[in-house]
C-alpha atoms as a PDB file:
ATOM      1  CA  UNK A   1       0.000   0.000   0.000  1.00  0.00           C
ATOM      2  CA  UNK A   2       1.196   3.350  -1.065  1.00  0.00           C
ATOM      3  CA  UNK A   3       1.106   6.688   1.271  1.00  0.00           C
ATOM      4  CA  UNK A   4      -0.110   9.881   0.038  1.00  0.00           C
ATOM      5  CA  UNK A   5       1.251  12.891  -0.189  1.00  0.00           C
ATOM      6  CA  UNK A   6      -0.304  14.140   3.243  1.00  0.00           C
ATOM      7  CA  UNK A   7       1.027  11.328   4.924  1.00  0.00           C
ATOM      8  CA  UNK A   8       4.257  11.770   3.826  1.00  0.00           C
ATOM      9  CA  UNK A   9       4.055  15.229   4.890  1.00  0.00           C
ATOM     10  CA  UNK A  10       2.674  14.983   8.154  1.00  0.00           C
ATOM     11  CA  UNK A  11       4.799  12.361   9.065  1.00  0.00           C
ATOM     12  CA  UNK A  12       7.903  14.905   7.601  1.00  0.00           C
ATOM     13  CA  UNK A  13       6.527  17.696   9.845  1.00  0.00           C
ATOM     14  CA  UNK A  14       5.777  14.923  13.028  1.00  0.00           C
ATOM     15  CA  UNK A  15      10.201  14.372  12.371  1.00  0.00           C
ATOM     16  CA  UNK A  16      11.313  17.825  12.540  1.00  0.00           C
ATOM     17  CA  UNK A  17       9.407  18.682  15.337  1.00  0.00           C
ATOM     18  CA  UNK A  18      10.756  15.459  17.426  1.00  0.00           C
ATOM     19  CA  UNK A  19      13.880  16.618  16.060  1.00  0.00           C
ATOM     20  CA  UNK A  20      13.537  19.742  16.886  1.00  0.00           C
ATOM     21  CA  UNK A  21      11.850  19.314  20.294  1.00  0.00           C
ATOM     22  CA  UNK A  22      12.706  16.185  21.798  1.00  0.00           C
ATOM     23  CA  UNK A  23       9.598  13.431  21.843  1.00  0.00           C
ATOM     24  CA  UNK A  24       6.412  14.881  21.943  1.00  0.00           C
ATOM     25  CA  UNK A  25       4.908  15.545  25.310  1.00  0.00           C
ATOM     26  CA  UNK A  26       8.346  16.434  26.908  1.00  0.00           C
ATOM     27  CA  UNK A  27      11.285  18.080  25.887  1.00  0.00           C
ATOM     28  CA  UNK A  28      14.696  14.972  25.603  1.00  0.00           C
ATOM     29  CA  UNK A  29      17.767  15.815  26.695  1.00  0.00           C
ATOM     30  CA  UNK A  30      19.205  12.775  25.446  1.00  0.00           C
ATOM     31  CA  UNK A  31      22.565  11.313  26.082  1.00  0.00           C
ATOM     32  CA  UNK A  32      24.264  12.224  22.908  1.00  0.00           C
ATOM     33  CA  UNK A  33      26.867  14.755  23.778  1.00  0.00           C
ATOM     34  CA  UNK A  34      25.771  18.745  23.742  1.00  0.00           C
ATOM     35  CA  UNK A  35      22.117  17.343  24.391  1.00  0.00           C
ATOM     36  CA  UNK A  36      22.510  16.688  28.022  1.00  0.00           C
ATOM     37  CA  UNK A  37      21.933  19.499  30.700  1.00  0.00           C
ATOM     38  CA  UNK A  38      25.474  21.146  31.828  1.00  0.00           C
ATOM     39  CA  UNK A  39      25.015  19.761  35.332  1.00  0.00           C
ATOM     40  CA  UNK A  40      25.232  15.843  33.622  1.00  0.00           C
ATOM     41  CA  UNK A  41      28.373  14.338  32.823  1.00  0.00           C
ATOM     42  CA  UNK A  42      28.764  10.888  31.188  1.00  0.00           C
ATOM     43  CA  UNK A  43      31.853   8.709  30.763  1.00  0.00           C
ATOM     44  CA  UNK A  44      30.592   6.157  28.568  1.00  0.00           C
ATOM     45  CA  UNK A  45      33.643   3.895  27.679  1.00  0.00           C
ATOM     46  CA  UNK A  46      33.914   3.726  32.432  1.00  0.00           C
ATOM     47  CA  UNK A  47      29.863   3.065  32.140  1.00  0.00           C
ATOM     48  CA  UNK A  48      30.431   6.337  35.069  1.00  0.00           C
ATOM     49  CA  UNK A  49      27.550   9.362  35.216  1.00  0.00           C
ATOM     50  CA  UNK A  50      27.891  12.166  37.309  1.00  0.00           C
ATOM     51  CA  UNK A  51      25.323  14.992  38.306  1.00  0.00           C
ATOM     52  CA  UNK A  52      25.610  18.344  39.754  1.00  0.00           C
ATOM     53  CA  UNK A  53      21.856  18.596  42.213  1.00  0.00           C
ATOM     54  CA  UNK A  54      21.478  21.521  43.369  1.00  0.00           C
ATOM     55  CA  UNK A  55      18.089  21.530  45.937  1.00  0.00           C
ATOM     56  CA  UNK A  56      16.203  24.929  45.728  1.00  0.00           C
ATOM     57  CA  UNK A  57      18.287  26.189  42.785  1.00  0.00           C
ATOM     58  CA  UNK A  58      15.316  28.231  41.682  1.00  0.00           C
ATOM     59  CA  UNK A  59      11.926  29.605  43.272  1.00  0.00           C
ATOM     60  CA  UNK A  60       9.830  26.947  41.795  1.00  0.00           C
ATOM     61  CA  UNK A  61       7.575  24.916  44.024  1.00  0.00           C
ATOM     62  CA  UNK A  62       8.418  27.070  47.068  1.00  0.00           C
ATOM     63  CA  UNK A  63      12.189  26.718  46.536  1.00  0.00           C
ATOM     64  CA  UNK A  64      11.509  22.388  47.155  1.00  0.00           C
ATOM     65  CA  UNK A  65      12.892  21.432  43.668  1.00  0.00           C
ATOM     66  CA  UNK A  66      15.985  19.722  42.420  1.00  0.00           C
ATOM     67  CA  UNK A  67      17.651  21.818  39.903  1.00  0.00           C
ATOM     68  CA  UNK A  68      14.395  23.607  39.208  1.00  0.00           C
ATOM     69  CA  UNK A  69      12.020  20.647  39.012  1.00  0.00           C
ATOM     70  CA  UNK A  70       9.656  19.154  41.012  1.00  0.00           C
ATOM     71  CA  UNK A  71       6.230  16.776  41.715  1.00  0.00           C
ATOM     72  CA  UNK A  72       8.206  14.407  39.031  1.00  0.00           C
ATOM     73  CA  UNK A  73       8.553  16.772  35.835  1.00  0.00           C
ATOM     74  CA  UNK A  74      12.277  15.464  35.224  1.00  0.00           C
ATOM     75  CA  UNK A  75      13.065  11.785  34.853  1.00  0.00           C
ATOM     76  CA  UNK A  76      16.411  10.934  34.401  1.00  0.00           C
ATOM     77  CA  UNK A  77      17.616   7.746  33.410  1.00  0.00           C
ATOM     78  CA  UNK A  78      20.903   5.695  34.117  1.00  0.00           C
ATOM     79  CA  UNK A  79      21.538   2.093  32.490  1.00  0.00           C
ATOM     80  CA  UNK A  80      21.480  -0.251  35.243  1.00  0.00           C
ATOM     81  CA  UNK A  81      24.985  -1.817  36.465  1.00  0.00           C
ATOM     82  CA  UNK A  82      26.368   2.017  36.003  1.00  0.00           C
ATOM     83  CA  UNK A  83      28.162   4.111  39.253  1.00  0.00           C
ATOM     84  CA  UNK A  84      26.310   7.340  39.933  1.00  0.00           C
ATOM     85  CA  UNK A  85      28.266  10.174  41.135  1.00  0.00           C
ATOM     86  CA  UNK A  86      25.805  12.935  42.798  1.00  0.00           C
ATOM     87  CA  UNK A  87      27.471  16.176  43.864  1.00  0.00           C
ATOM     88  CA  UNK A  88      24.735  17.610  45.981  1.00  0.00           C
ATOM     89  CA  UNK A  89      24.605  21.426  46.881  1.00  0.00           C
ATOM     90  CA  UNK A  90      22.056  22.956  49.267  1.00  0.00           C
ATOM     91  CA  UNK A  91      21.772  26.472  47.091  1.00  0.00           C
ATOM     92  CA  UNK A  92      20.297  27.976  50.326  1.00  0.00           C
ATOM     93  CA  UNK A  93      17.329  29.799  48.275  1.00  0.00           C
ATOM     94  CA  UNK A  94      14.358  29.762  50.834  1.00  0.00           C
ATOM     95  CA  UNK A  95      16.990  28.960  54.047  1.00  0.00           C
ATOM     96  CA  UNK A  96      15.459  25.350  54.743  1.00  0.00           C
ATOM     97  CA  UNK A  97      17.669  22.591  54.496  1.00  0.00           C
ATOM     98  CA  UNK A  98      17.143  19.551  52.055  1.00  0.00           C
ATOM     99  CA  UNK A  99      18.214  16.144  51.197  1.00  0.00           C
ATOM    100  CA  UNK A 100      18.769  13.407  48.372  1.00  0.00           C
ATOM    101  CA  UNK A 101      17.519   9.898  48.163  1.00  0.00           C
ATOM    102  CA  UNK A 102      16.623   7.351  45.991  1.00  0.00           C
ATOM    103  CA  UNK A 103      13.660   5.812  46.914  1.00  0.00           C
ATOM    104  CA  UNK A 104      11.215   3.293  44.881  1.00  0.00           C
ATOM    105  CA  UNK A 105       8.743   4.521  43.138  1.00  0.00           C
ATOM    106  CA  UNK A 106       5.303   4.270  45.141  1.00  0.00           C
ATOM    107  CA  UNK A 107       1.809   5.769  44.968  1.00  0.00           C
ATOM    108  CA  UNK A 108       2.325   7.326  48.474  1.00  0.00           C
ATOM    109  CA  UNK A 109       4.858   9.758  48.798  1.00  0.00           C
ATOM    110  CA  UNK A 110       6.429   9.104  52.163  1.00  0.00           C
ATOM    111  CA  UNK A 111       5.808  12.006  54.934  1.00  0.00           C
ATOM    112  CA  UNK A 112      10.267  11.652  55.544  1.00  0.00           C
ATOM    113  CA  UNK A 113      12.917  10.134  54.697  1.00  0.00           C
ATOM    114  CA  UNK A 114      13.169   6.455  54.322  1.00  0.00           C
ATOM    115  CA  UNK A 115      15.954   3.378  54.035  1.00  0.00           C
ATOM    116  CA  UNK A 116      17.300   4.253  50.424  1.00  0.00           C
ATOM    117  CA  UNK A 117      16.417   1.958  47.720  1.00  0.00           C
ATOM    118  CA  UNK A 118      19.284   1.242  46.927  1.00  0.00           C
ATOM    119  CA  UNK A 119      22.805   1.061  49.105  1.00  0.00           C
ATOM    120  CA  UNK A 120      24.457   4.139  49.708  1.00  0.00           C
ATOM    121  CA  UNK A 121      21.997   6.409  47.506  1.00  0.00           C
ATOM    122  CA  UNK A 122      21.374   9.276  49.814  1.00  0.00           C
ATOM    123  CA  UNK A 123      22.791  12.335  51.406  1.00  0.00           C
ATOM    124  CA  UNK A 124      24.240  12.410  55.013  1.00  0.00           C
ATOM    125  CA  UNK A 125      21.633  13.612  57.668  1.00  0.00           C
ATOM    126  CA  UNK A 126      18.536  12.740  54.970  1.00  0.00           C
ATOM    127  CA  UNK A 127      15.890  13.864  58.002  1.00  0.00           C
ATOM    128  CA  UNK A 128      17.617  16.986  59.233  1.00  0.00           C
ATOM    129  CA  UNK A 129      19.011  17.778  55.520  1.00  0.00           C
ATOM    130  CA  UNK A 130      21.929  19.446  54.755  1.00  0.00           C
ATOM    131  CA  UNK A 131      21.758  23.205  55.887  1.00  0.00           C
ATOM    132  CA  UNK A 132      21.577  25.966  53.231  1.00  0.00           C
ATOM    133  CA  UNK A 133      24.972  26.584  51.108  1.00  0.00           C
ATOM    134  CA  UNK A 134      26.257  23.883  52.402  1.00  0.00           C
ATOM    135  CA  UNK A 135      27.253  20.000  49.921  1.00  0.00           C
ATOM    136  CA  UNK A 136      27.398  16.745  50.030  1.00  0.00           C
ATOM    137  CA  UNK A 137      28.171  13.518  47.261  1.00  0.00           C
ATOM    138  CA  UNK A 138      27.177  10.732  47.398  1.00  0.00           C
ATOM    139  CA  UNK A 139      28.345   7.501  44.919  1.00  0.00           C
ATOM    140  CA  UNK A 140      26.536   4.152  43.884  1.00  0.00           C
ATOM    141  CA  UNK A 141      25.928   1.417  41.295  1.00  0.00           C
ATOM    142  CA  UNK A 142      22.611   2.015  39.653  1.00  0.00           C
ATOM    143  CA  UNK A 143      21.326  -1.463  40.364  1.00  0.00           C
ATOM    144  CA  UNK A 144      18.784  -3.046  40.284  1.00  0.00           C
ATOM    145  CA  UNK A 145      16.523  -2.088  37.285  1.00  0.00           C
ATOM    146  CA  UNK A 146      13.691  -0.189  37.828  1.00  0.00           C
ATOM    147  CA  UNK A 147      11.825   2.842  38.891  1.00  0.00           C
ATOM    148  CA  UNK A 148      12.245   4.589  41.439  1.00  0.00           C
ATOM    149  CA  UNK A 149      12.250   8.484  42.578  1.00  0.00           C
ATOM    150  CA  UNK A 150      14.853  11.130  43.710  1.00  0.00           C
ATOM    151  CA  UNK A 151      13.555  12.366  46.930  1.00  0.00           C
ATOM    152  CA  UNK A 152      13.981  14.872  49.756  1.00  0.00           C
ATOM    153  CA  UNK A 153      13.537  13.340  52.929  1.00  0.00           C
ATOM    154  CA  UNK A 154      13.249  16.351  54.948  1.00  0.00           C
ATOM    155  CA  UNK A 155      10.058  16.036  56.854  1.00  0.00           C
ATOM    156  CA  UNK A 156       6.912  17.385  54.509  1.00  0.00           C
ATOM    157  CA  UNK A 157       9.308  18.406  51.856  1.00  0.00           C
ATOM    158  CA  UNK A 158       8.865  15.173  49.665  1.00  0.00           C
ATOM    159  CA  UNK A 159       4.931  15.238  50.232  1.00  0.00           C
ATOM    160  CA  UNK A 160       5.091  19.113  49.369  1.00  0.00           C
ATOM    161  CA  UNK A 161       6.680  17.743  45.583  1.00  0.00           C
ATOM    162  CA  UNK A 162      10.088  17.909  46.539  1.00  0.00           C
ATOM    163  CA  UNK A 163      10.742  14.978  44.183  1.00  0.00           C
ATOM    164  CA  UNK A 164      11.515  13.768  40.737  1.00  0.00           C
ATOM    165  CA  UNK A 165      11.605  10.151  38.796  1.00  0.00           C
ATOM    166  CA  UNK A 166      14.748   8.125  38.495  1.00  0.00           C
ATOM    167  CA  UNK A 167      14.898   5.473  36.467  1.00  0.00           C
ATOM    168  CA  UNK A 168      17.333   2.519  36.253  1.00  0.00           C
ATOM    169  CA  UNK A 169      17.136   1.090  32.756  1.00  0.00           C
ATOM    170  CA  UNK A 170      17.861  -2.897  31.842  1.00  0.00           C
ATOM    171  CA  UNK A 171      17.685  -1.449  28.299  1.00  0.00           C
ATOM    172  CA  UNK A 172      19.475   1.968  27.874  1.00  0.00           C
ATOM    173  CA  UNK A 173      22.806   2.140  26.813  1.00  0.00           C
ATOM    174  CA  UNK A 174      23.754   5.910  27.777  1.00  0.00           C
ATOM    175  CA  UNK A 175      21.629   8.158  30.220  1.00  0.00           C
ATOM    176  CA  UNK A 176      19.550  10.586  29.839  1.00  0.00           C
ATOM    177  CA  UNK A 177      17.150  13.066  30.956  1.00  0.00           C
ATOM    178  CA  UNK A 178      13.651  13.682  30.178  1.00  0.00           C
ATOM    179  CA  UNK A 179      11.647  17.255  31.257  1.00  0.00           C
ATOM    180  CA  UNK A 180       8.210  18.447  31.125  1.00  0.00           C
ATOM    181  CA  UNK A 181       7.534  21.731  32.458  1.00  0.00           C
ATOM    182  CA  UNK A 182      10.031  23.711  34.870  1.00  0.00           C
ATOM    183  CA  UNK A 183      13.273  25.867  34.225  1.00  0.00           C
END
């Protein structure tokens, strides 16, 4: 069966704007180099990703977001077996202090921090936080697959939308990030 001319022109038009865009419903930041935010940094040929968190780096949500984003509008994405480097800064904006964990993805955001999904994926002090302008890193293997959510564990910060999805993929071969809405 043959297309016609409109199809081949929609399906033209639905191209460029994926390729212009990113996939349609969010804009991709994908893992080919210059399309990843300036706070991700990939060593592919090490299977080694590192990112530069900064809680409260902008006003959104009250100041409870994670470069900018919160109530899950970034999901980034790490192919599983990988070690995460997270250099974690406490920008200071709104004075509160904040922390980083990985937790699983749930239908109930939990009210505080929690055990970490997975071993050694979260900040020191997760329930106090780490007070304004001050850092923290922390350093794990992405493992094992599946979903699961970056997560302030500072009492009513994650149930205020102080969180965002992370995703660890049997299937992806770089990482990448995926936004809708925010910054």
């Amino acid at each position: 069966m043959t297309r016609g001319r409109g199809a081949r022109t929609a399906a033209a038009v639905a191209l460029g704007v994926c390729a212009l865009f990113g996939p349609i419903g969010g804009t991709s930041l994908e893992g080919a180099p210059g399309r990843l935010p300036a706070w991700v940094k990939v060593d592919a040929a090490h299977r080694r990703v590192a990112f530069r968190v900064v809680a409260a780096e902008t006003g959104a949500n009250g100041t409870l977001n994670f470069n900018g984003y919160a109530n899950g509008q970034m999901t980034v994405t790490v192919p599983v077996g990988w070690h995460v480097h997270i250099d974690f800064v406490n920008s200071g904006a709104g004075a509160l202090p904040h922390s980083l964990e990985v937790i699983r993805d749930t239908k109930t955001i939990p009210p505080q921090g929690v055990p970490p999904a997975i071993p050694k994926a979260e900040t020191r002090d997760l329930v106090a936080g780490v007070p304004p302008q001050q850092s923290d890193s922390l350093d794990f293997t992405a493992a094992p697959a599946g979903r699961y959510l970056w997560f302030c564990g500072v009492p009513s910060h994650g149930i205020s939308g102080m969180w965002d999805r992370f995703v660890v993929s049997a299937s992806a071969k770089v990482p990448s990030v995926l936004v809708r809405g925010g910054p």
